[in-house]
C-alpha atoms as a PDB file:
ATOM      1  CA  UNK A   1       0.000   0.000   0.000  1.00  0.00           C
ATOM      2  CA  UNK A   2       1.212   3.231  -1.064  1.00  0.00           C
ATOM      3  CA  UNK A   3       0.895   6.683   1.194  1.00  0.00           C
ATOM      4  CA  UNK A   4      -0.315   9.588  -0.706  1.00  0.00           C
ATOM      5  CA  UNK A   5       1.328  12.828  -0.029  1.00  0.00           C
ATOM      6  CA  UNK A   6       1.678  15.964  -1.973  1.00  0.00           C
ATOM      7  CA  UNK A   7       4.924  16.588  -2.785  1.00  0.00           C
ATOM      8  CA  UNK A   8       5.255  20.236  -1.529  1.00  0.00           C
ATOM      9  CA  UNK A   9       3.977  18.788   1.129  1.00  0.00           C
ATOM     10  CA  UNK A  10       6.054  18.746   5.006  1.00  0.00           C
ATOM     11  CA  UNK A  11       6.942  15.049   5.628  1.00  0.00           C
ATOM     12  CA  UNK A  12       5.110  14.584   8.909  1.00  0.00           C
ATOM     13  CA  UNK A  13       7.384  12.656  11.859  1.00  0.00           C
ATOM     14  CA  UNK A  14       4.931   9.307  11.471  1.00  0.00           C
ATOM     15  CA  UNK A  15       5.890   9.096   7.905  1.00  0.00           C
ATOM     16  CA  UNK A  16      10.018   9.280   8.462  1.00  0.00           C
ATOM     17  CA  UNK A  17       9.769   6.689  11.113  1.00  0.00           C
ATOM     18  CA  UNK A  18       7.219   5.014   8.587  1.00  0.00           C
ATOM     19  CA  UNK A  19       9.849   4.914   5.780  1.00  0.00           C
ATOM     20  CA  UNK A  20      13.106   4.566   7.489  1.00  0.00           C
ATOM     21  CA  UNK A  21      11.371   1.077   9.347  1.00  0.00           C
ATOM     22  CA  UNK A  22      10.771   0.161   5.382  1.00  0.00           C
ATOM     23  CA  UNK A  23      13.686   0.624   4.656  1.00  0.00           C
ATOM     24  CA  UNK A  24      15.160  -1.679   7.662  1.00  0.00           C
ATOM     25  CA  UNK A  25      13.105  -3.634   7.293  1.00  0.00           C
ATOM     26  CA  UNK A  26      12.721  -4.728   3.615  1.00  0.00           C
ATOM     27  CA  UNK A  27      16.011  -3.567   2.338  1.00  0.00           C
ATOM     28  CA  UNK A  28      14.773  -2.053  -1.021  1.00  0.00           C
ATOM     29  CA  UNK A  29      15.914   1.088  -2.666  1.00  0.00           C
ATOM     30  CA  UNK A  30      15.672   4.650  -1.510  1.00  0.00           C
ATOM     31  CA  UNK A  31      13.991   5.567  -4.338  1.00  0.00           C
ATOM     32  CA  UNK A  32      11.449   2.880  -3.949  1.00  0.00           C
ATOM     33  CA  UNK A  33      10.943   3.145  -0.179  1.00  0.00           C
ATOM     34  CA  UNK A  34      10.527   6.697  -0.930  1.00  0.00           C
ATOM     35  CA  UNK A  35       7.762   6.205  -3.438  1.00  0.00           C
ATOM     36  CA  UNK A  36       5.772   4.466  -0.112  1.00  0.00           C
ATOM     37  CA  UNK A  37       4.993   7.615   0.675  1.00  0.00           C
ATOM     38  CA  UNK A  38       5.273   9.904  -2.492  1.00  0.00           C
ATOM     39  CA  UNK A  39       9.009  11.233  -1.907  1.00  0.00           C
ATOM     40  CA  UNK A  40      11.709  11.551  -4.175  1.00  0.00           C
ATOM     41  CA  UNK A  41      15.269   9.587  -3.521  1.00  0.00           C
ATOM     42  CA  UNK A  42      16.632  12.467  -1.776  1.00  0.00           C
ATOM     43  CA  UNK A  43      14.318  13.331   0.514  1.00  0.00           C
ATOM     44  CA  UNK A  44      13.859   9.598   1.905  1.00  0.00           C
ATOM     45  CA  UNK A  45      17.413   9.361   2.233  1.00  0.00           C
ATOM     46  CA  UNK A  46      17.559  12.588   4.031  1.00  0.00           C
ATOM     47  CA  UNK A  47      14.319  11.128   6.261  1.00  0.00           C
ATOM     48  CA  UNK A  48      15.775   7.582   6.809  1.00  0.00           C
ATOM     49  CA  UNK A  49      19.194   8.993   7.865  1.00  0.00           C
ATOM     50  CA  UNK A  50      17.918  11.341  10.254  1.00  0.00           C
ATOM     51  CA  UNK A  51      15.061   9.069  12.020  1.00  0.00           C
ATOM     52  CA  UNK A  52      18.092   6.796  12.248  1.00  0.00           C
ATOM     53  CA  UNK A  53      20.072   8.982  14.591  1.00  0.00           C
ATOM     54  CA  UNK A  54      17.359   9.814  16.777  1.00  0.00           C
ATOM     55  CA  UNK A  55      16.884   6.226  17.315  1.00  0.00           C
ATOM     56  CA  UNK A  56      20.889   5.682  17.895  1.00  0.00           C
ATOM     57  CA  UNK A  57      20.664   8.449  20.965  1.00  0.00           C
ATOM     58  CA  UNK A  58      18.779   5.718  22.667  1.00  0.00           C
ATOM     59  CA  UNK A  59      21.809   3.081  22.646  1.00  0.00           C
ATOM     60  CA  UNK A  60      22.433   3.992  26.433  1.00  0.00           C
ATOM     61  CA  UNK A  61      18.498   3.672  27.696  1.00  0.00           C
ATOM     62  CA  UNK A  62      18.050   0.256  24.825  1.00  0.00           C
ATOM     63  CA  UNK A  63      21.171  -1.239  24.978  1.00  0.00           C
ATOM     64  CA  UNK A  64      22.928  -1.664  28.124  1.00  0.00           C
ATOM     65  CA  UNK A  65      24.201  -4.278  30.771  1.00  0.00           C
ATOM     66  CA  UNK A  66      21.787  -4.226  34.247  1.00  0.00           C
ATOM     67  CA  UNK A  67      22.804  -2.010  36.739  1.00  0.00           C
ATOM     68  CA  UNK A  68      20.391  -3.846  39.743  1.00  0.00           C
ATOM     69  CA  UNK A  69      22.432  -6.284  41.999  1.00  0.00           C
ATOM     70  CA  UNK A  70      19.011  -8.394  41.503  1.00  0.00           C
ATOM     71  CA  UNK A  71      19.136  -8.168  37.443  1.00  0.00           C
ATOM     72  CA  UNK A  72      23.149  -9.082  37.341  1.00  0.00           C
ATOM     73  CA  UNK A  73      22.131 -12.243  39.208  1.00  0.00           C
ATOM     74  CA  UNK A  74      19.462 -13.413  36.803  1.00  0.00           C
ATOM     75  CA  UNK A  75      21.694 -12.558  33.970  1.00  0.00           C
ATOM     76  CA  UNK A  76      24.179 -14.945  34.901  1.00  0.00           C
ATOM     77  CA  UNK A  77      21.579 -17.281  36.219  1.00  0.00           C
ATOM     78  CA  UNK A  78      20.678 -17.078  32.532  1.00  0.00           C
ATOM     79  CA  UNK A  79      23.490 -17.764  31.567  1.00  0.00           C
ATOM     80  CA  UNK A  80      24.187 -20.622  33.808  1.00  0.00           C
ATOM     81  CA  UNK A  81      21.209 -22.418  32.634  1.00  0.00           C
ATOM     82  CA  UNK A  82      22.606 -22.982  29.225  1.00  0.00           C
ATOM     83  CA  UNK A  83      25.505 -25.372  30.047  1.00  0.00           C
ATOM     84  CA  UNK A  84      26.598 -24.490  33.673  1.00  0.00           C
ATOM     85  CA  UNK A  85      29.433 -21.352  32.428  1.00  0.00           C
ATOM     86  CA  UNK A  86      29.210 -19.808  35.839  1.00  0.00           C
ATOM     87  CA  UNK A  87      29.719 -15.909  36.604  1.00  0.00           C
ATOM     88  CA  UNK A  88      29.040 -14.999  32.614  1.00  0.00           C
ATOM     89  CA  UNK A  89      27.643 -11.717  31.735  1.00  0.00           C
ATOM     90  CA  UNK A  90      27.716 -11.611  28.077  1.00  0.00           C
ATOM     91  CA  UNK A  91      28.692 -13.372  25.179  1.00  0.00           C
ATOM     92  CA  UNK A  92      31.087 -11.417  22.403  1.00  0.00           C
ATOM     93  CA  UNK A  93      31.705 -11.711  18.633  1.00  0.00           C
ATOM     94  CA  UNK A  94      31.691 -10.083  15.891  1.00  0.00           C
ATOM     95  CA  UNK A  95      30.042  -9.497  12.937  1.00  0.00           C
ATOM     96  CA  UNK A  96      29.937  -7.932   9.207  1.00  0.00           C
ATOM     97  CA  UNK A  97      27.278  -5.699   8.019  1.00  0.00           C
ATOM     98  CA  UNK A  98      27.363  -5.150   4.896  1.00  0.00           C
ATOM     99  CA  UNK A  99      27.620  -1.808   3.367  1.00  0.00           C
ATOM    100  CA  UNK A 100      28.270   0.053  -0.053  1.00  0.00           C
ATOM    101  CA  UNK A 101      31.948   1.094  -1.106  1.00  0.00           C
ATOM    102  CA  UNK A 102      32.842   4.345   0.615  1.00  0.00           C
ATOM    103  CA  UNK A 103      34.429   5.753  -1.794  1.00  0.00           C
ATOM    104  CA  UNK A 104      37.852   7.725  -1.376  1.00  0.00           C
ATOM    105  CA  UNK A 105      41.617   6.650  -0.754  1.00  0.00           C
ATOM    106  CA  UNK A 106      39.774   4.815   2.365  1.00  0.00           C
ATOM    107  CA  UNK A 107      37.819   2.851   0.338  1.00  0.00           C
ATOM    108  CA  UNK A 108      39.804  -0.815   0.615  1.00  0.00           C
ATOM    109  CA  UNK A 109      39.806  -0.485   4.531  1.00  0.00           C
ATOM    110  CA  UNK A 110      36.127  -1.517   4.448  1.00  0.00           C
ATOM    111  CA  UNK A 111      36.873  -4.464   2.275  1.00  0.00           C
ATOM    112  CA  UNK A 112      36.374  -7.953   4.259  1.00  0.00           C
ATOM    113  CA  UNK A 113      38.309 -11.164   3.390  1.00  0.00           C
ATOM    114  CA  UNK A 114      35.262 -12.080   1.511  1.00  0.00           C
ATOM    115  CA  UNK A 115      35.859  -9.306  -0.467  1.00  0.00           C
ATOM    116  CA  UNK A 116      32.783  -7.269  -0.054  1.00  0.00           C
ATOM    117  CA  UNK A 117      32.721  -4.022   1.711  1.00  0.00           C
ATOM    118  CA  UNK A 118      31.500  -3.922   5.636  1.00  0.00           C
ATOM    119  CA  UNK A 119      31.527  -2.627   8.831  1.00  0.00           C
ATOM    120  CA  UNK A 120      32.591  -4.985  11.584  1.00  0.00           C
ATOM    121  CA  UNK A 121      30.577  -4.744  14.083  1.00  0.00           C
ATOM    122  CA  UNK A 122      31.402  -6.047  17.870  1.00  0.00           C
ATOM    123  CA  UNK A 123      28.277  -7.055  20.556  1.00  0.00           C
ATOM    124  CA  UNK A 124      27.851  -8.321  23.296  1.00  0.00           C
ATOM    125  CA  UNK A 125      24.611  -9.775  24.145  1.00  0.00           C
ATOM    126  CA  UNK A 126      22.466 -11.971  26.768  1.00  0.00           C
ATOM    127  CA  UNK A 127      21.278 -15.200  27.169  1.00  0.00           C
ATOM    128  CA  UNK A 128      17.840 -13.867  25.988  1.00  0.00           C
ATOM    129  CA  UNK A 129      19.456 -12.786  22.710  1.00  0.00           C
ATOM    130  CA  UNK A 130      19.377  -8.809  23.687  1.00  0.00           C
ATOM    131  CA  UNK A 131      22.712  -6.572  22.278  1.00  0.00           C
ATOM    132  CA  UNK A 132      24.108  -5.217  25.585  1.00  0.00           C
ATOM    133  CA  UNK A 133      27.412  -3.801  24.042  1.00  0.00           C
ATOM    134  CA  UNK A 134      27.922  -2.603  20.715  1.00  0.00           C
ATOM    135  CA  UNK A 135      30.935  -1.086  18.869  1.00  0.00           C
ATOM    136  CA  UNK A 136      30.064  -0.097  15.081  1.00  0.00           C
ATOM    137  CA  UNK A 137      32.708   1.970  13.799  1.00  0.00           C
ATOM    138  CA  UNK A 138      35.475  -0.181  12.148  1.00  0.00           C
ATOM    139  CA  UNK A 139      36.376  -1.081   8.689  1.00  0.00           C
ATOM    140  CA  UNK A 140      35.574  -4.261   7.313  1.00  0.00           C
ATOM    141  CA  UNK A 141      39.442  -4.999   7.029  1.00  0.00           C
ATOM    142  CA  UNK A 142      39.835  -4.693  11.199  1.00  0.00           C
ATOM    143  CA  UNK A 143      40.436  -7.868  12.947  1.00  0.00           C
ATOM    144  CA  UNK A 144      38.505  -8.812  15.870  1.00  0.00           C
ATOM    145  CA  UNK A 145      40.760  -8.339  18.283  1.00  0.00           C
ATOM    146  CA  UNK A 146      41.716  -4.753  16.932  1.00  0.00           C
ATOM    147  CA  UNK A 147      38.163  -3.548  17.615  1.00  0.00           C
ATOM    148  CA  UNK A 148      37.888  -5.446  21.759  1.00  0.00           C
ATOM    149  CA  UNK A 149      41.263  -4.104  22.269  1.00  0.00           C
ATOM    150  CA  UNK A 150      40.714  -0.452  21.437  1.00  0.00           C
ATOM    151  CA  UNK A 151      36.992  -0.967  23.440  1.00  0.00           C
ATOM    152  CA  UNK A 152      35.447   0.447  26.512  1.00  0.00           C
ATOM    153  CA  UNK A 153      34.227  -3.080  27.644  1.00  0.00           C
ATOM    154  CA  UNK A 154      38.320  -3.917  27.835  1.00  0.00           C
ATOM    155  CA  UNK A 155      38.992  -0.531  29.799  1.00  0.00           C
ATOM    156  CA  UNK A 156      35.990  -1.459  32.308  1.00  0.00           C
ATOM    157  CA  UNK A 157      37.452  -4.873  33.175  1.00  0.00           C
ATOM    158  CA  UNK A 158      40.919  -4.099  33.215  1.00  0.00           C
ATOM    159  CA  UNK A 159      40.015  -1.207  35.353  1.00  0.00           C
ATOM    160  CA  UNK A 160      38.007  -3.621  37.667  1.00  0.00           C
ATOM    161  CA  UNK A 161      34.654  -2.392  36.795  1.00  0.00           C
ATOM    162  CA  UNK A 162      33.360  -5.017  35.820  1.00  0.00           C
ATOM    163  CA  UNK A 163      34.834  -6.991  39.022  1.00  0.00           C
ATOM    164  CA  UNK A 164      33.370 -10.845  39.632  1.00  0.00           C
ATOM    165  CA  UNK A 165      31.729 -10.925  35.699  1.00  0.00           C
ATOM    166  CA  UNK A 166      32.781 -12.725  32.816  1.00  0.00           C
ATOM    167  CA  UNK A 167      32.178 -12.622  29.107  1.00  0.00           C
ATOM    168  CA  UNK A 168      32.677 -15.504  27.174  1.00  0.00           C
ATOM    169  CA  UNK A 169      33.726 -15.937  23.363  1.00  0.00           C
ATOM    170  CA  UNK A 170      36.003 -17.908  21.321  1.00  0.00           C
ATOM    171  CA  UNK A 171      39.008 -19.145  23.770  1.00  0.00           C
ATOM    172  CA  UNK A 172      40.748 -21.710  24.301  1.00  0.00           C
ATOM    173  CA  UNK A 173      41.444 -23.112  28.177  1.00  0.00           C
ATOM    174  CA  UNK A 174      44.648 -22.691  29.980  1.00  0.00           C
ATOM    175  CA  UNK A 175      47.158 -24.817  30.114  1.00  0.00           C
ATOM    176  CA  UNK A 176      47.522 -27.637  32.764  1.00  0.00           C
ATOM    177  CA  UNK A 177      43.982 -28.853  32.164  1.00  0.00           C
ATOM    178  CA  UNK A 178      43.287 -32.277  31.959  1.00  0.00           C
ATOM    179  CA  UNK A 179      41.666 -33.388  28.181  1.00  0.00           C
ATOM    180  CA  UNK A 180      38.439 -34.415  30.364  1.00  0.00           C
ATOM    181  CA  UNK A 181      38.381 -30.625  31.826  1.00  0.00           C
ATOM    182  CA  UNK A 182      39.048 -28.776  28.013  1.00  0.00           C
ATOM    183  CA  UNK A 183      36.299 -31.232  26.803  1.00  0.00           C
ATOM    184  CA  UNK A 184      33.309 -30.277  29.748  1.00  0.00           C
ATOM    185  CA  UNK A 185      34.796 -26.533  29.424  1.00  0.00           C
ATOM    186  CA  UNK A 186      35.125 -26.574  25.768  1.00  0.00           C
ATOM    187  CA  UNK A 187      31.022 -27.974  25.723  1.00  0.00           C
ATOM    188  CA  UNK A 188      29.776 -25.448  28.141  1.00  0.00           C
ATOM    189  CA  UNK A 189      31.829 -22.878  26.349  1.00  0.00           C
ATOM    190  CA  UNK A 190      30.629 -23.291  22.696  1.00  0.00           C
ATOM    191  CA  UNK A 191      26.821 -23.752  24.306  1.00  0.00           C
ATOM    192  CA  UNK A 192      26.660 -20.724  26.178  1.00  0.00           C
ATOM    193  CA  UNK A 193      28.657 -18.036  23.523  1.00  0.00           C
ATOM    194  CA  UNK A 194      26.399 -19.695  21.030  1.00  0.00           C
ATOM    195  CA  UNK A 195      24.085 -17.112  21.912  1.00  0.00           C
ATOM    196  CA  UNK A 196      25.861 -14.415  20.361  1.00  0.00           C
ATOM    197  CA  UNK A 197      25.928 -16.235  17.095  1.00  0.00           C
ATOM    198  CA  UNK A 198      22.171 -16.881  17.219  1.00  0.00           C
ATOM    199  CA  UNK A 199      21.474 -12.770  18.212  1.00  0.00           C
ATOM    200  CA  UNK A 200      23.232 -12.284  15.072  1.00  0.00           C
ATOM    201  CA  UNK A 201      21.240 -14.799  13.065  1.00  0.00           C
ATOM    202  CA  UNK A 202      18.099 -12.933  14.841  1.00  0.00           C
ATOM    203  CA  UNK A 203      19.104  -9.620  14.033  1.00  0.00           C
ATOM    204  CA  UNK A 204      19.865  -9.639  10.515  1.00  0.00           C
ATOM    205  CA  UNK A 205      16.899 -11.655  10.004  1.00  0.00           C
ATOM    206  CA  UNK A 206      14.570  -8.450  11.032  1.00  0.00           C
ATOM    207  CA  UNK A 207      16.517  -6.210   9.189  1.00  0.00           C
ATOM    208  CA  UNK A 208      17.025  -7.473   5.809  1.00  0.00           C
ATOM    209  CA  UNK A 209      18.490  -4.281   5.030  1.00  0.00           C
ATOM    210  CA  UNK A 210      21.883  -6.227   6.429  1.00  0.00           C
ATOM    211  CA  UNK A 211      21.747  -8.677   3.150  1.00  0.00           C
ATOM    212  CA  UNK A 212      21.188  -6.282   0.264  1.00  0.00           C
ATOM    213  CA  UNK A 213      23.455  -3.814   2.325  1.00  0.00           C
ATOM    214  CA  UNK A 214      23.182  -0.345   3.393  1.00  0.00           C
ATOM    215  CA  UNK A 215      23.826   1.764   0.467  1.00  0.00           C
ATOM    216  CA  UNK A 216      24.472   5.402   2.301  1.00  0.00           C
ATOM    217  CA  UNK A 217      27.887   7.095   3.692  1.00  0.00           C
ATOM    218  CA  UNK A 218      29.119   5.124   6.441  1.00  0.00           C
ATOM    219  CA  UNK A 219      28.305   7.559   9.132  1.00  0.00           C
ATOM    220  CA  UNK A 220      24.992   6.873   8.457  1.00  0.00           C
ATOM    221  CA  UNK A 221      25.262   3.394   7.957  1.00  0.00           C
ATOM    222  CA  UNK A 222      27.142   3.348  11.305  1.00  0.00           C
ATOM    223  CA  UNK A 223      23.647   5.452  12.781  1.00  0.00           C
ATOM    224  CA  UNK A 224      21.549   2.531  11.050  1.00  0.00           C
ATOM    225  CA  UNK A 225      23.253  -0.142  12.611  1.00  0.00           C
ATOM    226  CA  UNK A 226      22.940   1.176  16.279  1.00  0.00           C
ATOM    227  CA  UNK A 227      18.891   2.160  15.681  1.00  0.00           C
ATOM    228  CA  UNK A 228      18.978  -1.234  14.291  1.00  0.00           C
ATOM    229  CA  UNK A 229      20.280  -2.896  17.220  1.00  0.00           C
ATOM    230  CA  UNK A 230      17.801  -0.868  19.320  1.00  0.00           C
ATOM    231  CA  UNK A 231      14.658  -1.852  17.904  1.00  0.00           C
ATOM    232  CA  UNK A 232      16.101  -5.774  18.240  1.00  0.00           C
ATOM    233  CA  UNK A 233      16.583  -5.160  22.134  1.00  0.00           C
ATOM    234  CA  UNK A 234      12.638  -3.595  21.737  1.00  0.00           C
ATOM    235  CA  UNK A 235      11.472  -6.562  20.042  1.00  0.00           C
ATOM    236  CA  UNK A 236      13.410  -8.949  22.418  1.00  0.00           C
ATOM    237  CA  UNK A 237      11.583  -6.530  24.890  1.00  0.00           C
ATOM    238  CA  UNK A 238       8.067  -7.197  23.655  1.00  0.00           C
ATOM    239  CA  UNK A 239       8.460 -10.943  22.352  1.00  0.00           C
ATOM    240  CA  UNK A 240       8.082 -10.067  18.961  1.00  0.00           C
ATOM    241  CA  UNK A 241       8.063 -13.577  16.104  1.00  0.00           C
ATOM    242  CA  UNK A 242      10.656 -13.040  13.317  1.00  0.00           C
ATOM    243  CA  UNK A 243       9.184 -11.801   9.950  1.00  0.00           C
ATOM    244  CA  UNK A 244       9.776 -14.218   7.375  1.00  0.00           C
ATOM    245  CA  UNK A 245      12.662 -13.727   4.761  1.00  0.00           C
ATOM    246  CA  UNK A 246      12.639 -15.187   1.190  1.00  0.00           C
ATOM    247  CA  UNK A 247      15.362 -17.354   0.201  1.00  0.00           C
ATOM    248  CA  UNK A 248      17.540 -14.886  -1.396  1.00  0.00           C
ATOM    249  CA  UNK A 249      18.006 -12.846   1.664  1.00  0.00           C
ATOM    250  CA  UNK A 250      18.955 -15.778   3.654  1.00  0.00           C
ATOM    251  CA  UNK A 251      21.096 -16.658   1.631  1.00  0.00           C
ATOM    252  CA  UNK A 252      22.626 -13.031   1.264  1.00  0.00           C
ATOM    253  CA  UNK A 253      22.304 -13.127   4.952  1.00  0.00           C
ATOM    254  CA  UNK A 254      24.763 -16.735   5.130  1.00  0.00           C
ATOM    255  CA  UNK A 255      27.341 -14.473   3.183  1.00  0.00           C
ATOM    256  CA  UNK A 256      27.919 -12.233   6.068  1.00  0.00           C
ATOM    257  CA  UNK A 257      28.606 -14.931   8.894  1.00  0.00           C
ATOM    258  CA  UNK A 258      32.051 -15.379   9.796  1.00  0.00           C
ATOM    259  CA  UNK A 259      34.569 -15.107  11.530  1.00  0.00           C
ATOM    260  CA  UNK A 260      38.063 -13.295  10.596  1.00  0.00           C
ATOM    261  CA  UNK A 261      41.003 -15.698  10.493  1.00  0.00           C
ATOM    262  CA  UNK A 262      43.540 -15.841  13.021  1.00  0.00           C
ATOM    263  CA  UNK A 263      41.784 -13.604  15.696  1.00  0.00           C
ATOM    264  CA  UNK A 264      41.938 -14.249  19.555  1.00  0.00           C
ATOM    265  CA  UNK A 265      39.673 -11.658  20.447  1.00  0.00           C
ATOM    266  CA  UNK A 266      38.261 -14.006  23.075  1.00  0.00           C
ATOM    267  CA  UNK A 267      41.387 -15.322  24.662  1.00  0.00           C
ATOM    268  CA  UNK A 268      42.123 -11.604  25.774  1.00  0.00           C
ATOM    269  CA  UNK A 269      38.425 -10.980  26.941  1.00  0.00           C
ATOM    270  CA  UNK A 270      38.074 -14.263  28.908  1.00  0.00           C
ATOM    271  CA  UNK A 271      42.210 -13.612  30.502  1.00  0.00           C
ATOM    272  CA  UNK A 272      41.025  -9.924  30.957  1.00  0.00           C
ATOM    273  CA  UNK A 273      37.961 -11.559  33.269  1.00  0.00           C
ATOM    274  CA  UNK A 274      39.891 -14.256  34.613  1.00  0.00           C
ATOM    275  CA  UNK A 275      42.178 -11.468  36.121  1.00  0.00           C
ATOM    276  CA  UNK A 276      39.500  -9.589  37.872  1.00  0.00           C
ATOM    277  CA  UNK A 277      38.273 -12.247  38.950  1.00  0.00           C
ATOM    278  CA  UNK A 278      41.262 -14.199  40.316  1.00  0.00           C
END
């Protein structure tokens, strides 16, 4: 259904949250999200850029760890309920969204190892699938552990602010463990960071907009991606179903899962914990 508005005509505030969701949410053209409701190309992406920014103010009320003694404990009860990981807070990855080239003598920073352009984007989130942390400023060409070790989750636990916590991700035990301990630890690990992988699978499914990729200037994709990770934590919030995607997008979706080669982002962030706490 298609919106009818005169063209001289003020967009009104219902009708730029109306097309930037669209947009999110269906991934199609400017131009054609801005015929929804009878605006040319530049004046949706004008609309879908600024309705994105007001939503990426509320990263600090949306998207947040709990600061009640009584929530901490039922976030790592959560946790704990998944495969017995005791003390975790948070599971950490990261992931590429996809975006168009940038342009400029930058340009082949945002270039992946798949060879598509991206912005690699760091979370942390709960058991319950919700983005607690999130860090969307880096090239597609940053590793992993480039992006956690230049973070403000690193500076809070080596500065013992995040005291008695743990996050888990992709490490490897210590040494002087016996090969029945790595197995049991290596089990509850991979069951309880799993949930980071399945927030991602979550959130790019309700934003198809991550598999045709975002085709404005990366500060604005960068704004997307936070009011994007917002409205998840909203959903999560509200128990919203996942829309449906058709096979295409999932597939364009598939394309953006992995993992960069070689990076031990999660050995520092578990010995980072294992330090406060010890």
């Amino acid at each position: 259904m298609t919106i009818e508005i005169c063209r001289n005509r003020a967009v009104i505030p219902e009708h730029k949250v109306l097309l930037a969701l669209r947009y999110y949410a269906t991934g199609s053209m400017l131009v054609v999200c801005g015929n929804f409701i009878g605006v040319h190309k530049s004046t949706a992406s004008r609309r879908v850029k600024l309705v994105s920014h007001v939503i990426a103010t509320l990263r600090l009320q949306f998207i947040k760890f709990p600061d009640i003694e009584n929530n901490i404990k039922k976030l790592k009860q959560d946790f704990y309920n998944i495969a017995k990981f005791p003390m975790v807070i948070g599971a950490m990855d990261c992931t590429h969204i996809k975006i168009k080239s940038p342009g400029g003598d930058n340009a082949e920073a945002y270039r992946n190892r798949k060879g598509f352009f991206s912005i690699n984007v760091q979370t942390i989130c709960d058991a319950n699938l919700k983005i607690q942390d999130i860090v969307a400023r880096w090239p597609g060409s940053s590793h992993d552990s480039t992006i956690f070790n230049n973070s403000e989750i690193r500076r809070k636990f080596e500065m013992g602010e995040m005291s008695n916590n743990l996050i888990v991700a992709d490490s490897d035990p210590t040494s002087g463990i016996t090969a029945e301990a790595i197995d049991k630890y290596n089990e509850s690990l991979i069951r309880t960071r799993n949930t980071v992988e399945r927030s991602y699978g979550v959130w790019k499914r309700r934003f198809p907009v991550f598999a045709t990729g975002i085709n404005v200037k990366v500060s604005s994709s960068q704004s997307i991606i936070v009011a994007t990770a917002v409205i998840h934590n909203i959903a999560c919030n509200f128990g919203e179903r996942l829309p449906r995607v058709t096979t295409e997008q999932e597939l364009s979706i598939k394309i953006t899962d992995f993992n960069n080669a070689g990076d031990n982002i999660s050995r520092n962030a578990v010995n980072s914990t294992r330090k406060t706490v010890n």
